[in-house]
C-alpha atoms as a PDB file:
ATOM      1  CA  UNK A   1       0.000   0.000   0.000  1.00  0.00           C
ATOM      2  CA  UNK A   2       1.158   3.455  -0.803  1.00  0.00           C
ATOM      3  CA  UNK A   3       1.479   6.208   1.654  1.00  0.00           C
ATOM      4  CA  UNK A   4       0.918   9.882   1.228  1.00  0.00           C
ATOM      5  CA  UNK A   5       1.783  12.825   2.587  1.00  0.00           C
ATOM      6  CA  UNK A   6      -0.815  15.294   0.871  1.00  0.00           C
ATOM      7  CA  UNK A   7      -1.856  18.805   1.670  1.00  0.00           C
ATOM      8  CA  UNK A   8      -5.019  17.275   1.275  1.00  0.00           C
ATOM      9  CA  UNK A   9      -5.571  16.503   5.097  1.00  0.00           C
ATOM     10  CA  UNK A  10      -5.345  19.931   6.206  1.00  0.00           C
ATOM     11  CA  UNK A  11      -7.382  21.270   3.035  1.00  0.00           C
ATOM     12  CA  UNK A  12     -10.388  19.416   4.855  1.00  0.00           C
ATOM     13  CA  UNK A  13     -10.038  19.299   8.234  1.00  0.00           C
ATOM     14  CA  UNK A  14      -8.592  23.410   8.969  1.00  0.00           C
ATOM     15  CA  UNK A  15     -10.432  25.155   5.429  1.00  0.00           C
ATOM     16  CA  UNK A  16     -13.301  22.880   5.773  1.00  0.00           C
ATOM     17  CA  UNK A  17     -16.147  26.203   6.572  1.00  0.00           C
ATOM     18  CA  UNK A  18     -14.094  28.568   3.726  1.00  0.00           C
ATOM     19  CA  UNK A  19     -14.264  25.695   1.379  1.00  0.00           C
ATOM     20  CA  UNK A  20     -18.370  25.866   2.244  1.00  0.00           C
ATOM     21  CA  UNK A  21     -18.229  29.107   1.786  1.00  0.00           C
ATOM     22  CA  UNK A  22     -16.749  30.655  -1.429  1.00  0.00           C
ATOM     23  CA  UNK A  23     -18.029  34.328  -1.594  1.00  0.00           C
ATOM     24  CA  UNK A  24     -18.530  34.170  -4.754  1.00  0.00           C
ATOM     25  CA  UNK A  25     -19.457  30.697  -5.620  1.00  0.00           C
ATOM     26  CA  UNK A  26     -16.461  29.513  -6.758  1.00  0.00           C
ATOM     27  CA  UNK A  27     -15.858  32.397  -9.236  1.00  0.00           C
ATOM     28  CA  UNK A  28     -13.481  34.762  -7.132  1.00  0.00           C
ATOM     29  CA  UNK A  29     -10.098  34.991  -8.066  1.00  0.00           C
ATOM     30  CA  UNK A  30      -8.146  31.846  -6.208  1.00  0.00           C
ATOM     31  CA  UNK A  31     -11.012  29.641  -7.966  1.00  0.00           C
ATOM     32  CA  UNK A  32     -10.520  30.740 -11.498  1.00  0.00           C
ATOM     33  CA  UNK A  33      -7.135  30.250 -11.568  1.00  0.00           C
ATOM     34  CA  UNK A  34      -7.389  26.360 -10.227  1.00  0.00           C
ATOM     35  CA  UNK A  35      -9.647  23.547  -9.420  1.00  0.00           C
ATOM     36  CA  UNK A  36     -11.314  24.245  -5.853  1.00  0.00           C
ATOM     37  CA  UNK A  37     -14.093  22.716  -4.622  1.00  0.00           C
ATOM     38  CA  UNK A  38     -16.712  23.520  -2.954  1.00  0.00           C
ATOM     39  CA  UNK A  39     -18.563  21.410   0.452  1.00  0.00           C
ATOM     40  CA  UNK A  40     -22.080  20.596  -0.888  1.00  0.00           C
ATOM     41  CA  UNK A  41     -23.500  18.436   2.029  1.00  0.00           C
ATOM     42  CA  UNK A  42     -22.292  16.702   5.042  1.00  0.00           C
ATOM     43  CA  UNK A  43     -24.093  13.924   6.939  1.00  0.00           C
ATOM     44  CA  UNK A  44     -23.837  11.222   9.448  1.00  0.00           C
ATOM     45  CA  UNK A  45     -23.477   7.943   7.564  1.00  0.00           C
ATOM     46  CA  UNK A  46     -24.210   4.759   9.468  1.00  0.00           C
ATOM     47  CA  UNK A  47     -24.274   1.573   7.667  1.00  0.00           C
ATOM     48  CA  UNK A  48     -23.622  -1.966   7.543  1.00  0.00           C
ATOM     49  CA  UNK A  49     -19.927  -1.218   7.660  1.00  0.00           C
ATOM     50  CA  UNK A  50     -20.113   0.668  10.340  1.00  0.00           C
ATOM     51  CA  UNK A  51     -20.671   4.481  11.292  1.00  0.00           C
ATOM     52  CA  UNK A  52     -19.185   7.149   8.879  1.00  0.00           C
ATOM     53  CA  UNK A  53     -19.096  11.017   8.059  1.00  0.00           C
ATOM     54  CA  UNK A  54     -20.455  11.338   4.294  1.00  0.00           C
ATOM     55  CA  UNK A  55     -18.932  14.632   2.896  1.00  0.00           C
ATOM     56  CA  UNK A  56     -20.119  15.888  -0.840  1.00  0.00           C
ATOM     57  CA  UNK A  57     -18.122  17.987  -2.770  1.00  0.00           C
ATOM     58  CA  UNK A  58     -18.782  19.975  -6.206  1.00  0.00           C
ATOM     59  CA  UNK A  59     -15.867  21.242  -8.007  1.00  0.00           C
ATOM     60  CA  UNK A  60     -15.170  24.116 -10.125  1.00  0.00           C
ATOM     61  CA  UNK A  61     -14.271  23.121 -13.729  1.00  0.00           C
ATOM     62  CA  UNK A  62     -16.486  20.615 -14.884  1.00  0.00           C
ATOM     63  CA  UNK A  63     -19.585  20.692 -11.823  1.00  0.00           C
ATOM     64  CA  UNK A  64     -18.636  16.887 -11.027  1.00  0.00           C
ATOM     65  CA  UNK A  65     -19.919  15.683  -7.998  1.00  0.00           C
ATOM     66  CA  UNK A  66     -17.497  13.389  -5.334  1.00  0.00           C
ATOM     67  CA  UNK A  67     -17.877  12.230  -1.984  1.00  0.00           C
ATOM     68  CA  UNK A  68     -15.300  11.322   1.355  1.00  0.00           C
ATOM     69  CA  UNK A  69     -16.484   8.727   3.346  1.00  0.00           C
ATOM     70  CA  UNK A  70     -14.617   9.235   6.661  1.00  0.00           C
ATOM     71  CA  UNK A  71     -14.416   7.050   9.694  1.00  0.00           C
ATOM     72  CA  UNK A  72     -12.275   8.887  12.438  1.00  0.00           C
ATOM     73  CA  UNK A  73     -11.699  12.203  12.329  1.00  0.00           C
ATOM     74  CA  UNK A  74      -8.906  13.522  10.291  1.00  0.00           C
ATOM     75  CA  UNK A  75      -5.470  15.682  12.295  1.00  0.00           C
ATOM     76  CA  UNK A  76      -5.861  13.544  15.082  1.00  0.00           C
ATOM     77  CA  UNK A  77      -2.847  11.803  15.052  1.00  0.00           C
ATOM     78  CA  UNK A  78      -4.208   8.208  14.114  1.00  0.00           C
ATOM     79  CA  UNK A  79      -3.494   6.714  10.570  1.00  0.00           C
ATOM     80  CA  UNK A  80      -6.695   6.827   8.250  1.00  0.00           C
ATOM     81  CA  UNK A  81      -6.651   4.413   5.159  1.00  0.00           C
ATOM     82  CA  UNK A  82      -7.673   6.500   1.677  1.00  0.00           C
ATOM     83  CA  UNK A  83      -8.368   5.002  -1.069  1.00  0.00           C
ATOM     84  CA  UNK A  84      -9.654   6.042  -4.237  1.00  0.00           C
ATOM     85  CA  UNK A  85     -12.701   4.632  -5.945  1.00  0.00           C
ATOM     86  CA  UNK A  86     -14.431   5.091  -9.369  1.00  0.00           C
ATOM     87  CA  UNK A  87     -17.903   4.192  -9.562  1.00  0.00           C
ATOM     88  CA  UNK A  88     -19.026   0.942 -10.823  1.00  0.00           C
ATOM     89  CA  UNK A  89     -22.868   0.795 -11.422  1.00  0.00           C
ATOM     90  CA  UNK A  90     -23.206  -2.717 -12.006  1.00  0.00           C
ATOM     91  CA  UNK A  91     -20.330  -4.268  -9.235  1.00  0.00           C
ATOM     92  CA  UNK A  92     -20.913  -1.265  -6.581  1.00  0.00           C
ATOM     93  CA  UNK A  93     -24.457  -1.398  -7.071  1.00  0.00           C
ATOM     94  CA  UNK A  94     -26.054  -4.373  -8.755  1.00  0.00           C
ATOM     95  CA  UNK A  95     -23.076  -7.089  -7.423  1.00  0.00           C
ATOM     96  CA  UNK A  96     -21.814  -8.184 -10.925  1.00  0.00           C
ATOM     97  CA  UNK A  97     -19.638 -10.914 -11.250  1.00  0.00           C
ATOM     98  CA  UNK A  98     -17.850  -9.534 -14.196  1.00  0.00           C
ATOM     99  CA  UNK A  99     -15.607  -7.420 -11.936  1.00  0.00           C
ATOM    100  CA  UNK A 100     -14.673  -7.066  -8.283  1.00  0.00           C
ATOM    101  CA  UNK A 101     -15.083  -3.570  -7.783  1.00  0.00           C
ATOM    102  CA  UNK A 102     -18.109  -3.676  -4.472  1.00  0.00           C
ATOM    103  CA  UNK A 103     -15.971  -6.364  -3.199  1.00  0.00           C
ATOM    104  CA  UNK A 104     -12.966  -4.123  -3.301  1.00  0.00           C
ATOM    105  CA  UNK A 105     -15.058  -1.168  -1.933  1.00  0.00           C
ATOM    106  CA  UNK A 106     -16.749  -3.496   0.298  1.00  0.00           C
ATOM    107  CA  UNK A 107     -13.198  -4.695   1.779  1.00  0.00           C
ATOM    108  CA  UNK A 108     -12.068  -1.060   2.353  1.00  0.00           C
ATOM    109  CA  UNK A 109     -14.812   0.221   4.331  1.00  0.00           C
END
């Protein structure tokens, strides 16, 4: 497994409110110039896996939608496994056999 040592961490856990916030809706200067994103909903997240935070973000250049699924809180000092997953209708959703992607996601959480 790879580690890394991202910016990322403190993007969400200290700029979590500004990130909510963007005066102008993602148009002022910092957000034109780069890809920001912008905090769309947060919500408690039990489920079979156990008890998460659900955080869903919108970004900037092309309106995509993505989501964290966090269990622990971030910054405090304990390790936190990330991992990256693209959406896979028919094994996330439907439990295909043809791949192993909801066991994979499935395994993770």
């Amino acid at each position: 497994m790879q580690t890394r040592q991202d910016p990322i961490e403190s993007v969400i856990a200290d700029d979590l409110d500004s990130l909510r916030r963007c005066p102008l809706g993602m148009a002022c200067e910092q957000c034109l110039e780069r890809l920001c994103v912008k905090v769309a909903a947060v919500a408690e997240f039990p489920s079979r896996f156990g008890d998460f935070r659900i955080i869903g973000f919108v970004n900037n250049k092309d309106g995509k939608d993505h989501i964290v699924v966090l269990k622990g809180e971030i910054g405090d000092g304990e390790e936190m496994l990330v991992r990256v997953h693209s959406a896979c209708l028919t094994g996330d959703s439907l439990g295909s056999r043809r791949c192993d992607c909801g066991p994979q996601l499935h395994e993770a959480l």
